[in-house]
PDB file of N, CA and C in Angstrom:
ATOM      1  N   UNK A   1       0.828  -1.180   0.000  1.00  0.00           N
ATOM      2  CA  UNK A   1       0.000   0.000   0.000  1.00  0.00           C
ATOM      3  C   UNK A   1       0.874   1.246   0.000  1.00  0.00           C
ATOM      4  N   UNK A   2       0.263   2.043  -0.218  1.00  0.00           N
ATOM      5  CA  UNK A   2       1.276   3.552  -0.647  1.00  0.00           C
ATOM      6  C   UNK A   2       1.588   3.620  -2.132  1.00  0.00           C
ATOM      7  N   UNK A   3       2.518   2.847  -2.378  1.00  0.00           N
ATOM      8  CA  UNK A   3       3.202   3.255  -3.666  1.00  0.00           C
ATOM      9  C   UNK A   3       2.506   2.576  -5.249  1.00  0.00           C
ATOM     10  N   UNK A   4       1.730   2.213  -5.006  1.00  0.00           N
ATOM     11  CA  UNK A   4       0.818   1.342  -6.099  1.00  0.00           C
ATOM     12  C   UNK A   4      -0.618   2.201  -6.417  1.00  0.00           C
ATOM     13  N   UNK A   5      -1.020   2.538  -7.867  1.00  0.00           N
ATOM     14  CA  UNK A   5      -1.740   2.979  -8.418  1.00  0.00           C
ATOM     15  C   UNK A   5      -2.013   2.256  -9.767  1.00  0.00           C
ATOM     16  N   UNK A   6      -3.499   2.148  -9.880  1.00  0.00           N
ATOM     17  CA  UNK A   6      -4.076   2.312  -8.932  1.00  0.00           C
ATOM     18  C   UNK A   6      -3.943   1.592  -7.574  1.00  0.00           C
ATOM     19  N   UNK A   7      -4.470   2.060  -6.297  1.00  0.00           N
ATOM     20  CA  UNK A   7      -4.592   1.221  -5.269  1.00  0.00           C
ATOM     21  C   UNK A   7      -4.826  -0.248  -5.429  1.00  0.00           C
ATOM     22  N   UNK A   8      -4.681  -1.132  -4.252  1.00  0.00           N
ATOM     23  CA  UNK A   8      -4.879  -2.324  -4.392  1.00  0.00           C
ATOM     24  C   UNK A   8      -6.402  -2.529  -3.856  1.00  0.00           C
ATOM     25  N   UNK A   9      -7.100  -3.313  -3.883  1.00  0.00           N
ATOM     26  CA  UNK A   9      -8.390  -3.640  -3.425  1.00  0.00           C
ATOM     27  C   UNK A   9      -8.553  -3.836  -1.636  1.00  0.00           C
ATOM     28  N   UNK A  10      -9.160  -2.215  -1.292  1.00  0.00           N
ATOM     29  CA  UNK A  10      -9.293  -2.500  -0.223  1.00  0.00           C
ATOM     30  C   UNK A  10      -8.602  -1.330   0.569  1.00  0.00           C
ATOM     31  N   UNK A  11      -7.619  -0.515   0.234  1.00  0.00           N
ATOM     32  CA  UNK A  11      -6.335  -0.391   0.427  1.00  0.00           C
ATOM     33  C   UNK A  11      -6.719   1.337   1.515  1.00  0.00           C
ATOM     34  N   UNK A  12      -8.119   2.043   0.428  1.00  0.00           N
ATOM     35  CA  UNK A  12      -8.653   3.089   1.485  1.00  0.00           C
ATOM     36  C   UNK A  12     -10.284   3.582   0.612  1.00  0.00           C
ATOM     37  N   UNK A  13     -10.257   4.659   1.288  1.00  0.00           N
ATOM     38  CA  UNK A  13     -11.818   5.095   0.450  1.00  0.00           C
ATOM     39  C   UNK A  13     -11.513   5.977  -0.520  1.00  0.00           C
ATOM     40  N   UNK A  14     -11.289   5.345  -1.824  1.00  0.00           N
ATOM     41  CA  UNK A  14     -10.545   6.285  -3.163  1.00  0.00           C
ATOM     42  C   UNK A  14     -12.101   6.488  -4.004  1.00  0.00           C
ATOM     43  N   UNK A  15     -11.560   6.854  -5.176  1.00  0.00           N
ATOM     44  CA  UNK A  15     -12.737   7.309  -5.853  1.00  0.00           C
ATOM     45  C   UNK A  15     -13.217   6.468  -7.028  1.00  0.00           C
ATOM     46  N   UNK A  16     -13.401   5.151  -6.243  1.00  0.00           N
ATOM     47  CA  UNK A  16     -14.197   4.144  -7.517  1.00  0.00           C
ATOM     48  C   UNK A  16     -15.298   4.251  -7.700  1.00  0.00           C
ATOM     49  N   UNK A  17     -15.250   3.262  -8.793  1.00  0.00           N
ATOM     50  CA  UNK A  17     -16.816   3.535  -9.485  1.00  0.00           C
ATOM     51  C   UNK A  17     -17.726   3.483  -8.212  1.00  0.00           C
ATOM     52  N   UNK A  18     -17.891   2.965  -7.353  1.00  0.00           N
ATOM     53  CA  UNK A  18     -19.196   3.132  -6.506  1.00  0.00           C
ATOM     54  C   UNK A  18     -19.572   4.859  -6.160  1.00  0.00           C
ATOM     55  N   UNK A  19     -18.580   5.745  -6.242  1.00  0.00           N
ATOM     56  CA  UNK A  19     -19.007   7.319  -5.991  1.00  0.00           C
ATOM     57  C   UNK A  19     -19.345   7.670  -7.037  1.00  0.00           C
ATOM     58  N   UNK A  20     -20.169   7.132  -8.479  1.00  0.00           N
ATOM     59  CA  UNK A  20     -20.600   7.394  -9.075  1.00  0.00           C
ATOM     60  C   UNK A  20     -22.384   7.277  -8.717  1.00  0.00           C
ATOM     61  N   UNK A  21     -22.396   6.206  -8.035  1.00  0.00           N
ATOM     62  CA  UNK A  21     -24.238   5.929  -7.588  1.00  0.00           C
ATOM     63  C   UNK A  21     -24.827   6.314  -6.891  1.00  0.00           C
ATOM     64  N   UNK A  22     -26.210   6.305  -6.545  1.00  0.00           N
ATOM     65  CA  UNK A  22     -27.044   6.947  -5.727  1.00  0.00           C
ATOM     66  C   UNK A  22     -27.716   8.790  -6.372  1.00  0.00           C
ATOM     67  N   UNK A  23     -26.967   9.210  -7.413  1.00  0.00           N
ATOM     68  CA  UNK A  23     -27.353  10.304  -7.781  1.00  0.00           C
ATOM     69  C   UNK A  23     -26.815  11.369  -7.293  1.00  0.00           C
ATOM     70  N   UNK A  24     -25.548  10.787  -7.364  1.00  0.00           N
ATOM     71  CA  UNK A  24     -24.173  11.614  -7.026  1.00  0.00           C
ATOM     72  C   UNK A  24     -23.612  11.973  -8.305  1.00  0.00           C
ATOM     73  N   UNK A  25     -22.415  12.932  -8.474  1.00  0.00           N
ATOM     74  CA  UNK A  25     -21.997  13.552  -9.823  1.00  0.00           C
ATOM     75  C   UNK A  25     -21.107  12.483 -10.579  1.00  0.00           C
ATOM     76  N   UNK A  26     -22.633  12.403 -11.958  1.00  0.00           N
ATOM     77  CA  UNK A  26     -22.156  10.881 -12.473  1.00  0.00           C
ATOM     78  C   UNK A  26     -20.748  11.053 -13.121  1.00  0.00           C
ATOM     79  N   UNK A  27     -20.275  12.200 -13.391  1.00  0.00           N
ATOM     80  CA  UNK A  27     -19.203  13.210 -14.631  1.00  0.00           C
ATOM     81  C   UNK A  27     -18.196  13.306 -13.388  1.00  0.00           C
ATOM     82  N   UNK A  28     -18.012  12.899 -12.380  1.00  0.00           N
ATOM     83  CA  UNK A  28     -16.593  12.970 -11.474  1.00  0.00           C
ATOM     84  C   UNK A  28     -15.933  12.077 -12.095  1.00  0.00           C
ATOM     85  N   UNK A  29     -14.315  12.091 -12.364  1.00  0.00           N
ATOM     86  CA  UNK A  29     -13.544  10.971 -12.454  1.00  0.00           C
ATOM     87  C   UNK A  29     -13.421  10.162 -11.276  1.00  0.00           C
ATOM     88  N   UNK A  30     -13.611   8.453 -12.052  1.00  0.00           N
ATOM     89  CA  UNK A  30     -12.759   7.963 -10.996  1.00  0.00           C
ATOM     90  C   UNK A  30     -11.536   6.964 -11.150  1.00  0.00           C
ATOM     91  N   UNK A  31     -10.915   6.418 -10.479  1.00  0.00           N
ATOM     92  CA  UNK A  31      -9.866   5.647 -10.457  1.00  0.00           C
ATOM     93  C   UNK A  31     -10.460   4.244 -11.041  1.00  0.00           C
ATOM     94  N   UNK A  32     -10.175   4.155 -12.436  1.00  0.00           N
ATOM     95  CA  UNK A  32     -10.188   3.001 -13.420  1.00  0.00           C
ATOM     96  C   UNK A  32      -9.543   1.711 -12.670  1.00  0.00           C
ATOM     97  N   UNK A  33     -10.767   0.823 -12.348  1.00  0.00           N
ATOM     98  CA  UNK A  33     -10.784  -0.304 -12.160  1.00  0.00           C
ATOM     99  C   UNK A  33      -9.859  -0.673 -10.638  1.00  0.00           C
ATOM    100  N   UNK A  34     -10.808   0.724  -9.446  1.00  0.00           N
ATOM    101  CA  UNK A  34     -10.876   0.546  -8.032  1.00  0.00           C
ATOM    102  C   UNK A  34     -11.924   0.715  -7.361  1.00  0.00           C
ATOM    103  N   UNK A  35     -12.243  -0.143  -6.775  1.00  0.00           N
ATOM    104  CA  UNK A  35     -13.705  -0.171  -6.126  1.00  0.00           C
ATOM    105  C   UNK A  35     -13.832  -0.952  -4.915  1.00  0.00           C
ATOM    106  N   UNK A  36     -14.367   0.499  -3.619  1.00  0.00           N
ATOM    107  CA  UNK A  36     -14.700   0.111  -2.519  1.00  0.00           C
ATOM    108  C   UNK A  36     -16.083   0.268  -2.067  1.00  0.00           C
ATOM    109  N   UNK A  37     -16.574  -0.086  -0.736  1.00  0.00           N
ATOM    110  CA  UNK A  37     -17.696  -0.512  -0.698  1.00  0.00           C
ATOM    111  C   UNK A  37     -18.636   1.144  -0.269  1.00  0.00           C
ATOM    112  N   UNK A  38     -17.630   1.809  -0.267  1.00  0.00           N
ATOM    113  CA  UNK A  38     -18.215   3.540   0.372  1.00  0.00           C
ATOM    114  C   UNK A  38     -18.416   4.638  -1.126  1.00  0.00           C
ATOM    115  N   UNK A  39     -19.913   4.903  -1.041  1.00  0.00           N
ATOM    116  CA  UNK A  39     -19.901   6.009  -2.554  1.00  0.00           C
ATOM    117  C   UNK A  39     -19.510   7.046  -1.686  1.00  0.00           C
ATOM    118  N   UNK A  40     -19.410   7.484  -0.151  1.00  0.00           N
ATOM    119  CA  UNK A  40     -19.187   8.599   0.165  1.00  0.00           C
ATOM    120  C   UNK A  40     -17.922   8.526   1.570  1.00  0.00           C
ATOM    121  N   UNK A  41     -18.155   9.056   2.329  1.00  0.00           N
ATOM    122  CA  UNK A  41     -17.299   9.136   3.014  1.00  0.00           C
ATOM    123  C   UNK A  41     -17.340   7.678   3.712  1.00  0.00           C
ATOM    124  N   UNK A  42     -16.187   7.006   4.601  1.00  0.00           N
ATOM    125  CA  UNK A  42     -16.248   5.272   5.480  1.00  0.00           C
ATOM    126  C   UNK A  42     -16.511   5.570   6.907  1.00  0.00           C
ATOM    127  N   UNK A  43     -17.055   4.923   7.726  1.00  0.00           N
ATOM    128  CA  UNK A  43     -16.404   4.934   9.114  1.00  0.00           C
ATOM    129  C   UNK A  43     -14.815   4.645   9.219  1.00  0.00           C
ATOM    130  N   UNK A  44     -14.291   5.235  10.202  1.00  0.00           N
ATOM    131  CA  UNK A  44     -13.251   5.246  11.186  1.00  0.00           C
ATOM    132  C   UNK A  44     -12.253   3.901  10.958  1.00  0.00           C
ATOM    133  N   UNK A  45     -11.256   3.486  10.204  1.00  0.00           N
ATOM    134  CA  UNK A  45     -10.652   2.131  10.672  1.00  0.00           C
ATOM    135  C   UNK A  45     -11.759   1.241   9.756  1.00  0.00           C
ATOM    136  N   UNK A  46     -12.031   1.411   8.418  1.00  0.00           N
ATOM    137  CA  UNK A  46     -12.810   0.484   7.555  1.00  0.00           C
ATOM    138  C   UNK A  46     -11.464   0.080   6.770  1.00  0.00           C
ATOM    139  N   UNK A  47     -10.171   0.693   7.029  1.00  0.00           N
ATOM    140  CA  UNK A  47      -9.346  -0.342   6.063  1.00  0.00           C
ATOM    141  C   UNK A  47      -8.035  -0.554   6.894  1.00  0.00           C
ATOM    142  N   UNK A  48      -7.417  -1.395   6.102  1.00  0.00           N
ATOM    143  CA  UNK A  48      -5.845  -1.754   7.250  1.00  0.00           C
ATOM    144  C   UNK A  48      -5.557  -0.265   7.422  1.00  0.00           C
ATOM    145  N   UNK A  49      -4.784  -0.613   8.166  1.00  0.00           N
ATOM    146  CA  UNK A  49      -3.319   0.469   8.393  1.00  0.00           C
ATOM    147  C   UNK A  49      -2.485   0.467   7.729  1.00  0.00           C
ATOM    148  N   UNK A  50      -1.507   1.086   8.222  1.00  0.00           N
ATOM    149  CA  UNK A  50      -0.838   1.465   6.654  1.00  0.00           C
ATOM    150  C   UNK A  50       0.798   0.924   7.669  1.00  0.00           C
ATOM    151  N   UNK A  51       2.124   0.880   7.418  1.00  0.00           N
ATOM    152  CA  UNK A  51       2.912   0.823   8.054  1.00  0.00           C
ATOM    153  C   UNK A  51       3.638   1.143   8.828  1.00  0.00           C
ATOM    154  N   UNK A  52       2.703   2.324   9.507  1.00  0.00           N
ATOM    155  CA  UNK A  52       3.110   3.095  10.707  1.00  0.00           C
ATOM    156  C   UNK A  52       2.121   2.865  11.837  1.00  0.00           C
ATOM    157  N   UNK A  53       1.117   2.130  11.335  1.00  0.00           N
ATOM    158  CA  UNK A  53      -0.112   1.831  12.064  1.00  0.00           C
ATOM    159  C   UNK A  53      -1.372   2.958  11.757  1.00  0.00           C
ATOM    160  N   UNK A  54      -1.300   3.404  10.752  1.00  0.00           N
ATOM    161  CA  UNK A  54      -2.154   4.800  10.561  1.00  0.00           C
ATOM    162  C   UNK A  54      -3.113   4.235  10.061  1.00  0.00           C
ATOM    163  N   UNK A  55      -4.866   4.470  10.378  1.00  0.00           N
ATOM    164  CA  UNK A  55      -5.686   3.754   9.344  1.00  0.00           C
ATOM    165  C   UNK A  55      -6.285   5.231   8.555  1.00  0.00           C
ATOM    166  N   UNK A  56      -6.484   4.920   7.275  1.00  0.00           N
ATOM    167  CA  UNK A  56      -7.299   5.718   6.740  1.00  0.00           C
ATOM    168  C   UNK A  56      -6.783   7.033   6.073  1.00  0.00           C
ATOM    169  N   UNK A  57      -5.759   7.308   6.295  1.00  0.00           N
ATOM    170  CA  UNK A  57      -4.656   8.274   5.633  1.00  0.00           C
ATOM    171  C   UNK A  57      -5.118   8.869   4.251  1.00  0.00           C
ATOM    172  N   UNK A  58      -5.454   8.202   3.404  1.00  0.00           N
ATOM    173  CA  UNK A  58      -5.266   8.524   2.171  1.00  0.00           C
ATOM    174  C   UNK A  58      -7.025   8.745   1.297  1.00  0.00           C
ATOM    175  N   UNK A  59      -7.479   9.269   0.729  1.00  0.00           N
ATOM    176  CA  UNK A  59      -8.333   8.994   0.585  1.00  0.00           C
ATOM    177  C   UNK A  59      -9.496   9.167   1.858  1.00  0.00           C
ATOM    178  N   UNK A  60     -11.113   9.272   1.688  1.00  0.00           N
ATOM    179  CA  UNK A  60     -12.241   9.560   3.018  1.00  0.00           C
ATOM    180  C   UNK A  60     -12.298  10.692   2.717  1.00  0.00           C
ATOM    181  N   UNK A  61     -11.660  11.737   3.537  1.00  0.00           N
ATOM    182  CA  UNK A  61     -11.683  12.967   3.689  1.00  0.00           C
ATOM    183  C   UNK A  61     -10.288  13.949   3.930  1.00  0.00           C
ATOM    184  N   UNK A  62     -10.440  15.204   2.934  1.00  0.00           N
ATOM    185  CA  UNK A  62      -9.098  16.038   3.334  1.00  0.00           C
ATOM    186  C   UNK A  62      -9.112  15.597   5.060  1.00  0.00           C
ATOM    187  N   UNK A  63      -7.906  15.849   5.607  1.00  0.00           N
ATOM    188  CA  UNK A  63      -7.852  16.418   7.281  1.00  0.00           C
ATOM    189  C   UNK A  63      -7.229  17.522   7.436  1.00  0.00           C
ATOM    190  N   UNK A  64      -7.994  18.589   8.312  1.00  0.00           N
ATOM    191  CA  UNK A  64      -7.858  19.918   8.425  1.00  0.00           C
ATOM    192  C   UNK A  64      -6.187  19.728   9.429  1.00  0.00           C
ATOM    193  N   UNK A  65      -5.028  20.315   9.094  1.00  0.00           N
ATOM    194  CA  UNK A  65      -3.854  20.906  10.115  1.00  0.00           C
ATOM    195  C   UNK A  65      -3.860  21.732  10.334  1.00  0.00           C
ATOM    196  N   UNK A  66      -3.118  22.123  11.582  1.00  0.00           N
ATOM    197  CA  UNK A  66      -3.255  23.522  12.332  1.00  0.00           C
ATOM    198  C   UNK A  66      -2.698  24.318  11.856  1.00  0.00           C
ATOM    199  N   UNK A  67      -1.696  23.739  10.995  1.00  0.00           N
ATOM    200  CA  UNK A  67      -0.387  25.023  10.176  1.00  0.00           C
ATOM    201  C   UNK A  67      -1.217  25.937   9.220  1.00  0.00           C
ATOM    202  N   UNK A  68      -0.715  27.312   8.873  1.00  0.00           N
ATOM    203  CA  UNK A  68      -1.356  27.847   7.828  1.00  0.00           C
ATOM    204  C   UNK A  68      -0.538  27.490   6.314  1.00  0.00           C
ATOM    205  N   UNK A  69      -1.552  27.386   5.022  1.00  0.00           N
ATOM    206  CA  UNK A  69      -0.964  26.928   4.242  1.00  0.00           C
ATOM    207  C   UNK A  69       0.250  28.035   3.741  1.00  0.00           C
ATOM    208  N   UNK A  70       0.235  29.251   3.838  1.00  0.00           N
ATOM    209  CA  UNK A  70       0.932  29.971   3.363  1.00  0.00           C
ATOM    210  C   UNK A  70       1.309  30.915   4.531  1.00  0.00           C
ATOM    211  N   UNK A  71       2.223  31.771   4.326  1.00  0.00           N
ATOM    212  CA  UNK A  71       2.836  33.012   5.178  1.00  0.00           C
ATOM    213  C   UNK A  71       1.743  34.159   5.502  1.00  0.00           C
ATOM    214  N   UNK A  72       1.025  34.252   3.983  1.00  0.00           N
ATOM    215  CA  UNK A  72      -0.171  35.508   4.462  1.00  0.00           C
ATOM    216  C   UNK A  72      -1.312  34.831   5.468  1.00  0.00           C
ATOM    217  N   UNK A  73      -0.944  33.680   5.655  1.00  0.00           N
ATOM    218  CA  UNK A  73      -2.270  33.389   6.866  1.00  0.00           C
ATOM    219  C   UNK A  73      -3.797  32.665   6.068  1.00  0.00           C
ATOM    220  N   UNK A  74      -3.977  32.941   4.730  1.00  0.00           N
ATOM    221  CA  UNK A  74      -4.793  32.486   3.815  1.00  0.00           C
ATOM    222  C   UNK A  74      -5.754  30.902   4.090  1.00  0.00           C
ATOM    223  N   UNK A  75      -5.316  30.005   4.504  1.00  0.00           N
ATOM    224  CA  UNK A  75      -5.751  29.192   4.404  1.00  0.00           C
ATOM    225  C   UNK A  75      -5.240  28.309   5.316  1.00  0.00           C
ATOM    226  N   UNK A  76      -5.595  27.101   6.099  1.00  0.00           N
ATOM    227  CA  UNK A  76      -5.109  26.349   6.731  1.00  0.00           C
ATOM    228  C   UNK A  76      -5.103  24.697   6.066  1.00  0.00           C
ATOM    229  N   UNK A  77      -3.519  24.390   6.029  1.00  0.00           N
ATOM    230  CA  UNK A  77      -3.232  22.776   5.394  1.00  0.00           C
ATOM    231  C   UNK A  77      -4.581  21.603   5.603  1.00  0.00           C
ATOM    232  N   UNK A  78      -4.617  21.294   4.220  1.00  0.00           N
ATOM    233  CA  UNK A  78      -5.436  19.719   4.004  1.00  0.00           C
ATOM    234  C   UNK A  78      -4.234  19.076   3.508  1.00  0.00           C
ATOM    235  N   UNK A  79      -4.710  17.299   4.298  1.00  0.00           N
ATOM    236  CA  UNK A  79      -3.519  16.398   3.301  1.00  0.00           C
ATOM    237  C   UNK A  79      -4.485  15.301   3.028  1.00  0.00           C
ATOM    238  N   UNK A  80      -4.443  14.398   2.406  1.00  0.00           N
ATOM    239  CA  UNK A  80      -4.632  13.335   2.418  1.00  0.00           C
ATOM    240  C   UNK A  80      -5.992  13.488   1.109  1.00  0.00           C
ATOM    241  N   UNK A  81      -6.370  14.416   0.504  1.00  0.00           N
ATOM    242  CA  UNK A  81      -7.254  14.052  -0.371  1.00  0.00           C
ATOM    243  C   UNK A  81      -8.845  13.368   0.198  1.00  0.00           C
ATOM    244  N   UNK A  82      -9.771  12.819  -0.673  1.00  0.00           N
ATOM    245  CA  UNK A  82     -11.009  12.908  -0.144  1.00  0.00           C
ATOM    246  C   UNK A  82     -10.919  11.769  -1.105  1.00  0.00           C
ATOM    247  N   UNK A  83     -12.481  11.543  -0.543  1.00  0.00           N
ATOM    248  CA  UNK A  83     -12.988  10.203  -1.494  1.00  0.00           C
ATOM    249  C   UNK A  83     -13.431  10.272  -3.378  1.00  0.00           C
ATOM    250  N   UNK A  84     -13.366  12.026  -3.491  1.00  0.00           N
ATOM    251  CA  UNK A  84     -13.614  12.056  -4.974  1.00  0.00           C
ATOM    252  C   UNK A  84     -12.695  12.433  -5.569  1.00  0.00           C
ATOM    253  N   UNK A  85     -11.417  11.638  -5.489  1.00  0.00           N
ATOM    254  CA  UNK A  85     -10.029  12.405  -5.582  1.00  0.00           C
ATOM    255  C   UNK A  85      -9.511  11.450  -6.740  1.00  0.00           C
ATOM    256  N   UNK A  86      -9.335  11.100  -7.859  1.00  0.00           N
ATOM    257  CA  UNK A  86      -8.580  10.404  -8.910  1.00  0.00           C
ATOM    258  C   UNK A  86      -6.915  10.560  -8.955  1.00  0.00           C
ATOM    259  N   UNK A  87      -6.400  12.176  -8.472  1.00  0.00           N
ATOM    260  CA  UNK A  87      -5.471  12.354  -8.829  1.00  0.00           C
ATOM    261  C   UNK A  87      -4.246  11.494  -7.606  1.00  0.00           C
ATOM    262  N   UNK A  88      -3.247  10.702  -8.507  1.00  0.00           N
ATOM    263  CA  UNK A  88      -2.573  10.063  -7.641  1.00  0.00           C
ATOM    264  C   UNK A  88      -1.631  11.029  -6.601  1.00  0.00           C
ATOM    265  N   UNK A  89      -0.720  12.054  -7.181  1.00  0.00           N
ATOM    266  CA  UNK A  89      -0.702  12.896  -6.907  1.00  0.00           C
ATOM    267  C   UNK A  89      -1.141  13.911  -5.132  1.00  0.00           C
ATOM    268  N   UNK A  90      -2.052  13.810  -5.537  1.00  0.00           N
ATOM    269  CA  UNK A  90      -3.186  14.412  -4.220  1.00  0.00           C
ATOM    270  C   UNK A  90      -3.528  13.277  -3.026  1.00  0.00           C
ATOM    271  N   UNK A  91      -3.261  11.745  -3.387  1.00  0.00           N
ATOM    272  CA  UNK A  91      -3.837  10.926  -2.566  1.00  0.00           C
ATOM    273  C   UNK A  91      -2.654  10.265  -1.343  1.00  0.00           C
ATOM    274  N   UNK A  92      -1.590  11.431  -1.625  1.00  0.00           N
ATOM    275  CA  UNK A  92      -0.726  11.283  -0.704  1.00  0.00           C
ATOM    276  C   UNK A  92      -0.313  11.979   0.467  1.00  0.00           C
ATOM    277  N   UNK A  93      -0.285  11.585   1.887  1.00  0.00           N
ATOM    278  CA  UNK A  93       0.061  12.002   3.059  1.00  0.00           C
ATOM    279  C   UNK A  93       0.482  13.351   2.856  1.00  0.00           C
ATOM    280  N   UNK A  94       1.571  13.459   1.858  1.00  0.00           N
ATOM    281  CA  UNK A  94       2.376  14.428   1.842  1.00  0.00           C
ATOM    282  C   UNK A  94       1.919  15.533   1.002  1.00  0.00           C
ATOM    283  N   UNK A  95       0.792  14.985   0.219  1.00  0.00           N
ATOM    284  CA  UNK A  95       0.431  16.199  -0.813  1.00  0.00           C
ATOM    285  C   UNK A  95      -0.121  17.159   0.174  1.00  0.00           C
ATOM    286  N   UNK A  96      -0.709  18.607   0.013  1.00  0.00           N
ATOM    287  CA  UNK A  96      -1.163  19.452   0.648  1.00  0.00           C
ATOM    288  C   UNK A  96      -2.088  20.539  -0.233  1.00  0.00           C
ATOM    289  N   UNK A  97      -3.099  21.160   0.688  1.00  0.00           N
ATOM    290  CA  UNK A  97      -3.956  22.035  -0.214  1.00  0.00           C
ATOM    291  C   UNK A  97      -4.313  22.449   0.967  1.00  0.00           C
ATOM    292  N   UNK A  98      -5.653  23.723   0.223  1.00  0.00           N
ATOM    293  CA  UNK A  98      -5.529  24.725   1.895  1.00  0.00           C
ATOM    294  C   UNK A  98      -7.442  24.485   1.637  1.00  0.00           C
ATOM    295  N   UNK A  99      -7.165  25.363   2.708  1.00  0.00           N
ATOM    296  CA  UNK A  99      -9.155  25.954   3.044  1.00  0.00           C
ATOM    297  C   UNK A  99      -9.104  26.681   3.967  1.00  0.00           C
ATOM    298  N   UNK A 100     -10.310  27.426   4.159  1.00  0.00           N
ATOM    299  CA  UNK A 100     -10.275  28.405   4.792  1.00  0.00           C
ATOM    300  C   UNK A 100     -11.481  27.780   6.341  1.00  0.00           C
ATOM    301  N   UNK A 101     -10.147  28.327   7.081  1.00  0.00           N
ATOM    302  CA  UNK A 101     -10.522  27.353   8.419  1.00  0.00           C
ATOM    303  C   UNK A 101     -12.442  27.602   9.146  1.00  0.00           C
ATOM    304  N   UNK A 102     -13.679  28.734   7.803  1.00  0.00           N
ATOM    305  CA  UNK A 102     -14.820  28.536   8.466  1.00  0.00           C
ATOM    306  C   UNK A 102     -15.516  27.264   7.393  1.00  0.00           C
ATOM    307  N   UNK A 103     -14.712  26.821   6.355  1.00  0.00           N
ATOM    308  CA  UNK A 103     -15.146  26.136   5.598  1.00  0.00           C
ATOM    309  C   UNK A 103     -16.190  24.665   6.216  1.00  0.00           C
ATOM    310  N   UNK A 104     -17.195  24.757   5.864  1.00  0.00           N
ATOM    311  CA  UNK A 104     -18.166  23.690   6.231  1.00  0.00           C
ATOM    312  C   UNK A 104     -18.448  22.955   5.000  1.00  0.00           C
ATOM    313  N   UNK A 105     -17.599  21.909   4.812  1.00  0.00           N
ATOM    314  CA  UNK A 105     -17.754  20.756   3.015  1.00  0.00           C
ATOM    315  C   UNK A 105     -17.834  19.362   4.113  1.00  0.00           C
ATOM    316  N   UNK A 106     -18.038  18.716   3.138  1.00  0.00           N
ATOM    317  CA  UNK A 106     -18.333  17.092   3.544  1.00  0.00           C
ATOM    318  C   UNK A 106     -17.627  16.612   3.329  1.00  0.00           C
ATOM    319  N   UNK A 107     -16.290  17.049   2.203  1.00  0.00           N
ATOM    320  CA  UNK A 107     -15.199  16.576   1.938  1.00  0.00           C
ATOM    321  C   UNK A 107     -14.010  16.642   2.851  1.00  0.00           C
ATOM    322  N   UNK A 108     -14.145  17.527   4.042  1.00  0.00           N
ATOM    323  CA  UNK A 108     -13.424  17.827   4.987  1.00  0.00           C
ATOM    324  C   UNK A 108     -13.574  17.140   6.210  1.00  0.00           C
ATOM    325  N   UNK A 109     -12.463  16.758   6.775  1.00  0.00           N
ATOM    326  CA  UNK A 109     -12.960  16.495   8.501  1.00  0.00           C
ATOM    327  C   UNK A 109     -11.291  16.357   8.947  1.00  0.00           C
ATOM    328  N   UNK A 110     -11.499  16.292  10.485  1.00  0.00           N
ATOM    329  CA  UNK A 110     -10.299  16.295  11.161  1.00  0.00           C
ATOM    330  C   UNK A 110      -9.600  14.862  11.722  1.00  0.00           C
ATOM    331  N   UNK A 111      -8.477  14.590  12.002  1.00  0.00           N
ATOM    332  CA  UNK A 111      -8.184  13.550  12.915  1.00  0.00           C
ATOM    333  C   UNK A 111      -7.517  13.571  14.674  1.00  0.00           C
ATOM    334  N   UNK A 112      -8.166  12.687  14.849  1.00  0.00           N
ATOM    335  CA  UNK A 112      -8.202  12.993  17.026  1.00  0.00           C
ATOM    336  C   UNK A 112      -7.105  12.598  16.560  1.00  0.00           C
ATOM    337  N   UNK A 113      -6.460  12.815  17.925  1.00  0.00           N
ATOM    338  CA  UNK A 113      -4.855  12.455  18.231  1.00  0.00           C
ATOM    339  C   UNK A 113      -4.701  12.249  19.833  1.00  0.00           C
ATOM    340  N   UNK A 114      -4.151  10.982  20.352  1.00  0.00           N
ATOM    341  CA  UNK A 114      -3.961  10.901  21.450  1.00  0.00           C
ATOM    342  C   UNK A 114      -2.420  10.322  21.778  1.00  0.00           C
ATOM    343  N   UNK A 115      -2.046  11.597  22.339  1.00  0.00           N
ATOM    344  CA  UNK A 115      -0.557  11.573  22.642  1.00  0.00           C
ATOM    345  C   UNK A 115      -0.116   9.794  23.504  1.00  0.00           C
ATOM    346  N   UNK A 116       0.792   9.323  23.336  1.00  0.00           N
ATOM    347  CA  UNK A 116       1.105   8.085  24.096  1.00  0.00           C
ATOM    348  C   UNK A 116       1.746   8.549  25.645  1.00  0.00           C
ATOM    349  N   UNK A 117       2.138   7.926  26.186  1.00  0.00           N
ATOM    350  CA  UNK A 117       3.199   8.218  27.570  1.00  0.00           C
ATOM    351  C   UNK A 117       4.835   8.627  27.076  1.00  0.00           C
ATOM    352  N   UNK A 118       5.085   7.301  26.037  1.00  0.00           N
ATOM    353  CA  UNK A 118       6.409   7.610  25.465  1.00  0.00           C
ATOM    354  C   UNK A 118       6.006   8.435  24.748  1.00  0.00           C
ATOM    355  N   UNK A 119       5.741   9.786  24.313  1.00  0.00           N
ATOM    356  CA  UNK A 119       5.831  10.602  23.335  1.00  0.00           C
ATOM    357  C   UNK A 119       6.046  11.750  24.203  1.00  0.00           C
ATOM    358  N   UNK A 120       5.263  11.614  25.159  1.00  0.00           N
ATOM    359  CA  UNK A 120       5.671  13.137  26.246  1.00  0.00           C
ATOM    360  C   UNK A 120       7.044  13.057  26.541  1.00  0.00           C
TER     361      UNK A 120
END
């Protein structure tokens, strides 16, 4: 997982043909011949982890960071891309894009974080 495109079966909530149904935007691209069981966003931990133990990273929903995307203050970091995302590009940890932190989309959401003992 990670470095394979398309994804492997299973791998997160990318943009296969199933986010075409229900009377959703039939004209979105999606990732040719990947298909999971979510046309929209998954619950929490619907796919492995990845090799750091991370579930869900890639693909679901941007996740809002606290950093601002730029110096003028403009926007605050998304990574990880959303479920109507084709571009390989974008469906990585590391890619980044902004929004503006009153933004209310469905394509957006955050991730909890709970510090360990060894990390303090």
């Amino acid at each position: 997982m990670g470095t394979k495109f398309p994804p492997p079966a299973g791998a997160g909530n990318y943009a296969g043909s199933e986010a075409r149904t229900g009377g959703w935007k039939a004209d979105w691209r999606t990732i040719d011949g990947y298909r999971d069981e979510y046309a929209r966003t998954s619950p929490a931990g619907s796919f492995k982890a990845n090799r750091y133990g991370i579930h869900d990273l890639g693909g679901n929903v941007w996740e809002w960071c606290q950093d601002w995307f730029n110096a003028k203050e403009e926007g605050r970091v998304l990574r990880g891309a959303s479920w109507n995302y084709d571009d390989p590009g974008a469906l990585l940890s590391s890619a980044r894009s902004s929004g503006r932190p009153e933004a209310r989309v469905t394509l957006i959401g955050f991730r909890c974080v709970l510090m360990s003992e060894l990390s303090r």
